[in-house]
PDB file of N, CA and C in Angstrom:
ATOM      1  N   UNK A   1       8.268 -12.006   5.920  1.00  0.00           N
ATOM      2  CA  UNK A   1       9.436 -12.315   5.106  1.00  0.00           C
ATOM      3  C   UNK A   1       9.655 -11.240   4.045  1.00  0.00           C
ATOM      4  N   UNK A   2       8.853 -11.081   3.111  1.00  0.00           N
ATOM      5  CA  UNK A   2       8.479  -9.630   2.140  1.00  0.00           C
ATOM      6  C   UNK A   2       9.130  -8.277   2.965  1.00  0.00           C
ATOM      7  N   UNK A   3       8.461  -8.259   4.148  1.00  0.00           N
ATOM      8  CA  UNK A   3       9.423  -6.760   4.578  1.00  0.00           C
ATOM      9  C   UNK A   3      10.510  -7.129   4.954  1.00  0.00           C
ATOM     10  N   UNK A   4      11.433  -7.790   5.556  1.00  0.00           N
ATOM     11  CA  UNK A   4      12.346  -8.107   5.792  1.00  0.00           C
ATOM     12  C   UNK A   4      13.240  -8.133   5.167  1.00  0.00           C
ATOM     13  N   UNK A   5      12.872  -8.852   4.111  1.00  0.00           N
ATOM     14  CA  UNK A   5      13.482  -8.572   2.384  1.00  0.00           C
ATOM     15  C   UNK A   5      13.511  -7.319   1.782  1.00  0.00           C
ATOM     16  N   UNK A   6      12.588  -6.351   1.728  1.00  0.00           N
ATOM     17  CA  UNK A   6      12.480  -5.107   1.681  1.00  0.00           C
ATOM     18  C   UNK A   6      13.952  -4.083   2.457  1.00  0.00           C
ATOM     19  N   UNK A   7      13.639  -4.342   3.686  1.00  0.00           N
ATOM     20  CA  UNK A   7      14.495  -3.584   4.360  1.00  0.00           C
ATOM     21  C   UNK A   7      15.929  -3.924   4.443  1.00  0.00           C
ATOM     22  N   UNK A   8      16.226  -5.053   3.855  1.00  0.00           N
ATOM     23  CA  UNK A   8      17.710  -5.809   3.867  1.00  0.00           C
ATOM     24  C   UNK A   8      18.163  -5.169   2.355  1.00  0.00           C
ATOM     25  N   UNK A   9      17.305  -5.176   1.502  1.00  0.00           N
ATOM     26  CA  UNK A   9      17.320  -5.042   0.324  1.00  0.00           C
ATOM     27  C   UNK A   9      17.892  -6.343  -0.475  1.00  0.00           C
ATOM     28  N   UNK A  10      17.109  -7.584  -0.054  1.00  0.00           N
ATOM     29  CA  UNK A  10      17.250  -8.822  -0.852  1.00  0.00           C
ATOM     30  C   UNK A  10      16.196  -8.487  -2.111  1.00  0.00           C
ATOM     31  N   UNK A  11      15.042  -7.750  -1.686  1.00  0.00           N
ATOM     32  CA  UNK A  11      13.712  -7.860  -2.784  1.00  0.00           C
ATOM     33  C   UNK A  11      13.460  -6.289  -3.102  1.00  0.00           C
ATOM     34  N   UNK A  12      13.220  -5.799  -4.016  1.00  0.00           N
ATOM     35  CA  UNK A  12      12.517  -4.102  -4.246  1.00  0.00           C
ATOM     36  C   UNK A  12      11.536  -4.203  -4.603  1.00  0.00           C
ATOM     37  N   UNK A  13      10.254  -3.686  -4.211  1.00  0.00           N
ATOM     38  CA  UNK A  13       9.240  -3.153  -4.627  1.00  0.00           C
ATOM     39  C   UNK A  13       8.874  -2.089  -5.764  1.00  0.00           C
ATOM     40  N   UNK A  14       8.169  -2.722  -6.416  1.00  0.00           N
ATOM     41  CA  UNK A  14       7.987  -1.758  -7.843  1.00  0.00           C
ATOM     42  C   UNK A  14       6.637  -1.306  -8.092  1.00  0.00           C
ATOM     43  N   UNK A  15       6.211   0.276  -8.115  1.00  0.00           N
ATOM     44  CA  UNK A  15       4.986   0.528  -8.111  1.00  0.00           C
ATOM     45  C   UNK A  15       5.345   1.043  -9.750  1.00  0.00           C
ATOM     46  N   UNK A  16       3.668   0.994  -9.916  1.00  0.00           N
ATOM     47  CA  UNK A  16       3.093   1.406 -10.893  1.00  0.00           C
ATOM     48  C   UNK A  16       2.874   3.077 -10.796  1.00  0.00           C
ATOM     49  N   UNK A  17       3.860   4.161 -11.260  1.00  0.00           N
ATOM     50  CA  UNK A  17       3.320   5.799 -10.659  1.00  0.00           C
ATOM     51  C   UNK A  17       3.271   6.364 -12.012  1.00  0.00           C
ATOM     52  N   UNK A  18       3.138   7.716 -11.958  1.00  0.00           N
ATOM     53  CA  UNK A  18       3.425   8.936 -12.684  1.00  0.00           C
ATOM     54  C   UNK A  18       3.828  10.064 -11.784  1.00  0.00           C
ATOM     55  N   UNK A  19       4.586  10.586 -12.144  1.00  0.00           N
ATOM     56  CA  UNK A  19       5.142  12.219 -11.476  1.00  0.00           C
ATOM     57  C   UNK A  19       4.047  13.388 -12.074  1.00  0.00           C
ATOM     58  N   UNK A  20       3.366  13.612 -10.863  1.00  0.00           N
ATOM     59  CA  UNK A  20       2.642  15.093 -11.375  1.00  0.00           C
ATOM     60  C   UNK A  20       3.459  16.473 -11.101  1.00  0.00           C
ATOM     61  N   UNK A  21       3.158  17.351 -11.897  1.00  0.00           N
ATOM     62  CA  UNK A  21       3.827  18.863 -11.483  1.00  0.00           C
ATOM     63  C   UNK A  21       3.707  18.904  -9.635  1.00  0.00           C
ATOM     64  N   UNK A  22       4.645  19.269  -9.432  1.00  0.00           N
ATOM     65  CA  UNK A  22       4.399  20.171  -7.814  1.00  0.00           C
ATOM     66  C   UNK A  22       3.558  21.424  -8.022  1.00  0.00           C
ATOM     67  N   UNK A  23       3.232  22.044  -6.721  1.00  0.00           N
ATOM     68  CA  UNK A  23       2.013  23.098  -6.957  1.00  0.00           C
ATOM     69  C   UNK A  23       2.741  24.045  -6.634  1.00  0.00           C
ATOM     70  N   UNK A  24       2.460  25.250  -6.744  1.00  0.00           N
ATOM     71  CA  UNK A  24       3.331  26.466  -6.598  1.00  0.00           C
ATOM     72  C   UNK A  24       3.752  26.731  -5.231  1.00  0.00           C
ATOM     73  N   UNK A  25       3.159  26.054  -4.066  1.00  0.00           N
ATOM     74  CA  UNK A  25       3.602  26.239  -2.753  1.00  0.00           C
ATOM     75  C   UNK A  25       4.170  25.319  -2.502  1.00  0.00           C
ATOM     76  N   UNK A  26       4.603  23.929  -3.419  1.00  0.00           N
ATOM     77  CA  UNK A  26       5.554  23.093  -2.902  1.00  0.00           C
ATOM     78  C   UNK A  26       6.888  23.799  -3.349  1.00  0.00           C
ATOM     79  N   UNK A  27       6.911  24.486  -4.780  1.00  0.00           N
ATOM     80  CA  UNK A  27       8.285  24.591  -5.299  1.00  0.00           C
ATOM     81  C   UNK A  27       8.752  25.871  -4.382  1.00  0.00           C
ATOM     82  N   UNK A  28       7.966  26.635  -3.861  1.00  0.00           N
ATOM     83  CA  UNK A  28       8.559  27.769  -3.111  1.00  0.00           C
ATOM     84  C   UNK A  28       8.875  27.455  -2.186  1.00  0.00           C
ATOM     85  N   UNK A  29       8.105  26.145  -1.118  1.00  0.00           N
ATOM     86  CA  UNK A  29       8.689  25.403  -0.011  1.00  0.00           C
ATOM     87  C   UNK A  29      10.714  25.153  -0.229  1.00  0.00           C
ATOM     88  N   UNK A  30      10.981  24.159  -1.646  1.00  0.00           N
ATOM     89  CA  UNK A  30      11.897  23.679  -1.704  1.00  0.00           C
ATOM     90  C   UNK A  30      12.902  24.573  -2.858  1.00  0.00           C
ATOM     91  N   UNK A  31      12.453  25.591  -3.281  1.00  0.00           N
ATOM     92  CA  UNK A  31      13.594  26.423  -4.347  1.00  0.00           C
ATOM     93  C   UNK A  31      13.555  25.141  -5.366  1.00  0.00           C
ATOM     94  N   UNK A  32      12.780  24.439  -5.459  1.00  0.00           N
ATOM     95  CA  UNK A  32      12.677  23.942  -7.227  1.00  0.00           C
ATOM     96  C   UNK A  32      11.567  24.352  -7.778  1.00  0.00           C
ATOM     97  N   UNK A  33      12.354  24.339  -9.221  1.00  0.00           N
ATOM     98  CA  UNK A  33      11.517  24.952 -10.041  1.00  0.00           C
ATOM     99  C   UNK A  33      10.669  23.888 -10.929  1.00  0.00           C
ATOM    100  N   UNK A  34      11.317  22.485 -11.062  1.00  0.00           N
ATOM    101  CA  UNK A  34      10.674  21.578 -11.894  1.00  0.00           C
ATOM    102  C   UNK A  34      10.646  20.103 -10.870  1.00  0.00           C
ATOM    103  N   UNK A  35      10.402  20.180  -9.323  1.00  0.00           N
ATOM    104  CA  UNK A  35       9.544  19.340  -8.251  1.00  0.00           C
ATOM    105  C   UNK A  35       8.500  18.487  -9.171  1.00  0.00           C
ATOM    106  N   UNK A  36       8.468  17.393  -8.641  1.00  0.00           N
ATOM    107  CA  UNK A  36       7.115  16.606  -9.128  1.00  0.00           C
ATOM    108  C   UNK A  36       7.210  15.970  -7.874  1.00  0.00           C
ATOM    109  N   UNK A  37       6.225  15.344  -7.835  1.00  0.00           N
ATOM    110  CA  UNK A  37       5.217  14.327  -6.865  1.00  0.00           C
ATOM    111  C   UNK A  37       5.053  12.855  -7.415  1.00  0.00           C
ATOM    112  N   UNK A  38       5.643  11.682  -7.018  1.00  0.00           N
ATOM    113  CA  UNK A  38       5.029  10.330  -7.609  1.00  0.00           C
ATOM    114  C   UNK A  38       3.871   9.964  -7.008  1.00  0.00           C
ATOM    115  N   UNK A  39       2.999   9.543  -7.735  1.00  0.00           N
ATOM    116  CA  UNK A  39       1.793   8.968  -7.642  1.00  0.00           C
ATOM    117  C   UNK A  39       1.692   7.872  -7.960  1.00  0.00           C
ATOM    118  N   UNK A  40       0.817   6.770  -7.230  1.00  0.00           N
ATOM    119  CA  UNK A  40      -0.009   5.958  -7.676  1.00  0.00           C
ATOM    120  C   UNK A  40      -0.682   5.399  -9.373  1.00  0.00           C
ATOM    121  N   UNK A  41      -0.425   5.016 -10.168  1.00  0.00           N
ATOM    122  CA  UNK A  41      -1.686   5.587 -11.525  1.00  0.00           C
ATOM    123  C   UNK A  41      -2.480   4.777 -10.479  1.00  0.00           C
ATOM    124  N   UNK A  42      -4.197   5.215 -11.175  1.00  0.00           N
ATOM    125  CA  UNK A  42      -5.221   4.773 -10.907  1.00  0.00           C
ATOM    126  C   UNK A  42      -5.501   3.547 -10.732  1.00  0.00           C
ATOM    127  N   UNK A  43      -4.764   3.157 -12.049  1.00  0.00           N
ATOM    128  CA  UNK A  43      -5.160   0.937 -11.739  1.00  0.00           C
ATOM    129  C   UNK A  43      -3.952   0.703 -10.566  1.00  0.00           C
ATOM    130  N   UNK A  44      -2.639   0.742 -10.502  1.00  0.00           N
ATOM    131  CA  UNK A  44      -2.622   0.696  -9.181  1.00  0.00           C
ATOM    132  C   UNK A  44      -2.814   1.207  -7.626  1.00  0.00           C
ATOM    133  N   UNK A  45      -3.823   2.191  -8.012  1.00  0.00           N
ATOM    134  CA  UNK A  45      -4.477   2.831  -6.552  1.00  0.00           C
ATOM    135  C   UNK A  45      -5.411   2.061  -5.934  1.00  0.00           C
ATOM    136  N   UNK A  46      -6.495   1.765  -7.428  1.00  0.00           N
ATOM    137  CA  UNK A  46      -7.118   0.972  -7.374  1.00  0.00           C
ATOM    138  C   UNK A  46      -7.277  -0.640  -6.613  1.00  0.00           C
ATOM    139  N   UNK A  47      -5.972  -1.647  -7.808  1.00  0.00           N
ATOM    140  CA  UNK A  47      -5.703  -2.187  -7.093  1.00  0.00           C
ATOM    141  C   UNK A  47      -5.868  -2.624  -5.890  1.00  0.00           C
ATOM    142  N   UNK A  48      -4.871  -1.670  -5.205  1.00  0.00           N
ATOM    143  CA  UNK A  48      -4.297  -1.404  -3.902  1.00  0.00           C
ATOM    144  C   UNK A  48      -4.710  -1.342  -2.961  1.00  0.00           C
ATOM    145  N   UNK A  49      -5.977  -0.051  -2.852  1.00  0.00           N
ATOM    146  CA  UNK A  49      -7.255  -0.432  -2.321  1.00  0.00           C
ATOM    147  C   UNK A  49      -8.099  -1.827  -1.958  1.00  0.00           C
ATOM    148  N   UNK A  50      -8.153  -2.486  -3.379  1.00  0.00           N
ATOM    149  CA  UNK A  50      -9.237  -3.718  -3.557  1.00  0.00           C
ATOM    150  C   UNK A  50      -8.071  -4.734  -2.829  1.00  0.00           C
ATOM    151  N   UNK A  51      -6.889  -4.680  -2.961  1.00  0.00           N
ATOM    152  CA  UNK A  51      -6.332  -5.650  -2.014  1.00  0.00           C
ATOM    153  C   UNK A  51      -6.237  -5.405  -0.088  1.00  0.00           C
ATOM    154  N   UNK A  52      -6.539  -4.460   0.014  1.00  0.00           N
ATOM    155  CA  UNK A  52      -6.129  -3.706   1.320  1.00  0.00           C
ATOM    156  C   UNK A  52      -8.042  -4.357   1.831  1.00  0.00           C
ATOM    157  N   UNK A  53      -8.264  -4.198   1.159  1.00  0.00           N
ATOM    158  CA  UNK A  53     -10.190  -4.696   0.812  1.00  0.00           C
ATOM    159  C   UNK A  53     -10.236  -6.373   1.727  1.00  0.00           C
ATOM    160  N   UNK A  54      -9.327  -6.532   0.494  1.00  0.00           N
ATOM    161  CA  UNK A  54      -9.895  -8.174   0.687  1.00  0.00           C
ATOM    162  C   UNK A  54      -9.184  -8.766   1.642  1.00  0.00           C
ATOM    163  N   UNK A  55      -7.864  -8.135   1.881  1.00  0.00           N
ATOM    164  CA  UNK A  55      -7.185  -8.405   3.430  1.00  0.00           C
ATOM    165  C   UNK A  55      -7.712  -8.297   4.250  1.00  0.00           C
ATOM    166  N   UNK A  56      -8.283  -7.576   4.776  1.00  0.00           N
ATOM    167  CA  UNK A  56      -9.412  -7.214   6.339  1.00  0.00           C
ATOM    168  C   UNK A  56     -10.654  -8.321   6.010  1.00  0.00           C
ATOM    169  N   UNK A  57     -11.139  -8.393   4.872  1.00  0.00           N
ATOM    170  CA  UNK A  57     -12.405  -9.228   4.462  1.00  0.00           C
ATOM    171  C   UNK A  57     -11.602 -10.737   4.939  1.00  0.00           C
ATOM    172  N   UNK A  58     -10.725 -11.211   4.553  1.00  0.00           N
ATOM    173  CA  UNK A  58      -9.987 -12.420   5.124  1.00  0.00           C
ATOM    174  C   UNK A  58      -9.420 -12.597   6.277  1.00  0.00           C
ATOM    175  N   UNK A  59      -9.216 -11.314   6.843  1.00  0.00           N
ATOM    176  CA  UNK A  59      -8.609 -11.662   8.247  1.00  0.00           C
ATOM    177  C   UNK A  59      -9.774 -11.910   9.219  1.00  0.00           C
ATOM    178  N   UNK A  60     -10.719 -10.776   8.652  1.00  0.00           N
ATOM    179  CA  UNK A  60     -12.093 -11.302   9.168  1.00  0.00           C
ATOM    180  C   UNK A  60     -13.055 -12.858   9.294  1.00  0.00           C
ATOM    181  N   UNK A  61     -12.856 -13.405   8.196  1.00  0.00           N
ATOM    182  CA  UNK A  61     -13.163 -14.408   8.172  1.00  0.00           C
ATOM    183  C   UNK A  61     -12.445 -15.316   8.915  1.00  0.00           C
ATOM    184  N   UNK A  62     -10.883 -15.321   8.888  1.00  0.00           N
ATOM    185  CA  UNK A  62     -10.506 -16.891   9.705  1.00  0.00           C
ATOM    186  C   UNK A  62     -10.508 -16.071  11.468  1.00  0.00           C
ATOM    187  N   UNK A  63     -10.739 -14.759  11.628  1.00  0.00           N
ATOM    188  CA  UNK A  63     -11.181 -14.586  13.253  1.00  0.00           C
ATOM    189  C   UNK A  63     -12.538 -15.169  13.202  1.00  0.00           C
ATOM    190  N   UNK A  64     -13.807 -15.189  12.423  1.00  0.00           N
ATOM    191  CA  UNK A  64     -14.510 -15.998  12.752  1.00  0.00           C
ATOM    192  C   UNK A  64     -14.093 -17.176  12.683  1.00  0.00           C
ATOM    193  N   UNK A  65     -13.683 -18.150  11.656  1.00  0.00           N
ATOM    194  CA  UNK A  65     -13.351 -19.379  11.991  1.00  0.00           C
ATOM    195  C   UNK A  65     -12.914 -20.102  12.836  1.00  0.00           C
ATOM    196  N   UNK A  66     -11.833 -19.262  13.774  1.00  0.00           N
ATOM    197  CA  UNK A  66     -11.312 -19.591  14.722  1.00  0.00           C
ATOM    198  C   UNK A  66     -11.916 -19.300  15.935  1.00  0.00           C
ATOM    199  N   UNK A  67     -12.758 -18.341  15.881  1.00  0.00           N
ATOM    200  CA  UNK A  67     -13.735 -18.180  16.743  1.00  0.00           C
ATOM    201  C   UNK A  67     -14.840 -19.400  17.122  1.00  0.00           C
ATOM    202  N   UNK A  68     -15.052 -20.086  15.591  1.00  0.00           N
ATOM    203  CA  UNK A  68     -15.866 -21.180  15.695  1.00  0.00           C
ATOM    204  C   UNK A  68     -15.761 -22.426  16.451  1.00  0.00           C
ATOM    205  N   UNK A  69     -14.421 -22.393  15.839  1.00  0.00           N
ATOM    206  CA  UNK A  69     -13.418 -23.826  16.384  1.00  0.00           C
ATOM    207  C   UNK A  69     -13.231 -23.374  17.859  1.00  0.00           C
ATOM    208  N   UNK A  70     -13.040 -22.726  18.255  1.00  0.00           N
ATOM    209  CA  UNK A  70     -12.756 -22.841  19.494  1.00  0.00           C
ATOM    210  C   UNK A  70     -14.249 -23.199  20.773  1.00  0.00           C
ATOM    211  N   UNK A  71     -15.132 -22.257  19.920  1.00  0.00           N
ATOM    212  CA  UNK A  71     -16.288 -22.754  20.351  1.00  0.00           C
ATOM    213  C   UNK A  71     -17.073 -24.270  20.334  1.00  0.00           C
ATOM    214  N   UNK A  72     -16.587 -24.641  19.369  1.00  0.00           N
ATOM    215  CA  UNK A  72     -17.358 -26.350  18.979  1.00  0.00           C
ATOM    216  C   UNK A  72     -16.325 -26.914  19.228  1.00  0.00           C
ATOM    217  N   UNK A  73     -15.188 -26.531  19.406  1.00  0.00           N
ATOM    218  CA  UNK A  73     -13.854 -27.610  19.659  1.00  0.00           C
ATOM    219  C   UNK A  73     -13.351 -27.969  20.959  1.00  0.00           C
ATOM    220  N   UNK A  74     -13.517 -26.638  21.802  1.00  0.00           N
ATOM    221  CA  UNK A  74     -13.483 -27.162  23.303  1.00  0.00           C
ATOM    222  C   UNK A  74     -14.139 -27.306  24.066  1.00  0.00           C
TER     223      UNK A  74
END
């Protein structure tokens, strides 16, 4: 539902960033002279990570669960 919303543009997503300088081979890539890069900040990299974490740690768990149930259930 979240992406769906995303891509319709019912909902926007809002990160937490900072713009760092571009490096001297990006601005010569694109003829700018004042390019930046958005980033992540740290607490939401962080975050982001620790949720990306605990998603697999939970999906993991109800494939065992359901693994269980199916075993003791049928």
């Amino acid at each position: 539902k979240l992406r769906a919303d995303l891509v319709s543009g019912r909902r926007r997503l809002q990160l937490h960033a900072v713009c760092m300088p571009a490096t001297a081979r990006d601005t010569a890539a694109t003829g700018a002279t004042d390019a930046t890069t958005a980033r992540l900040t740290q607490d939401a990299e962080r975050n982001y990570q620790r949720l990306r974490t605990e998603a697999r740690d939970t999906t993991a768990q109800v494939n065992g669960l359901q693994q269980y149930i199916n075993e003791q259930c049928h």
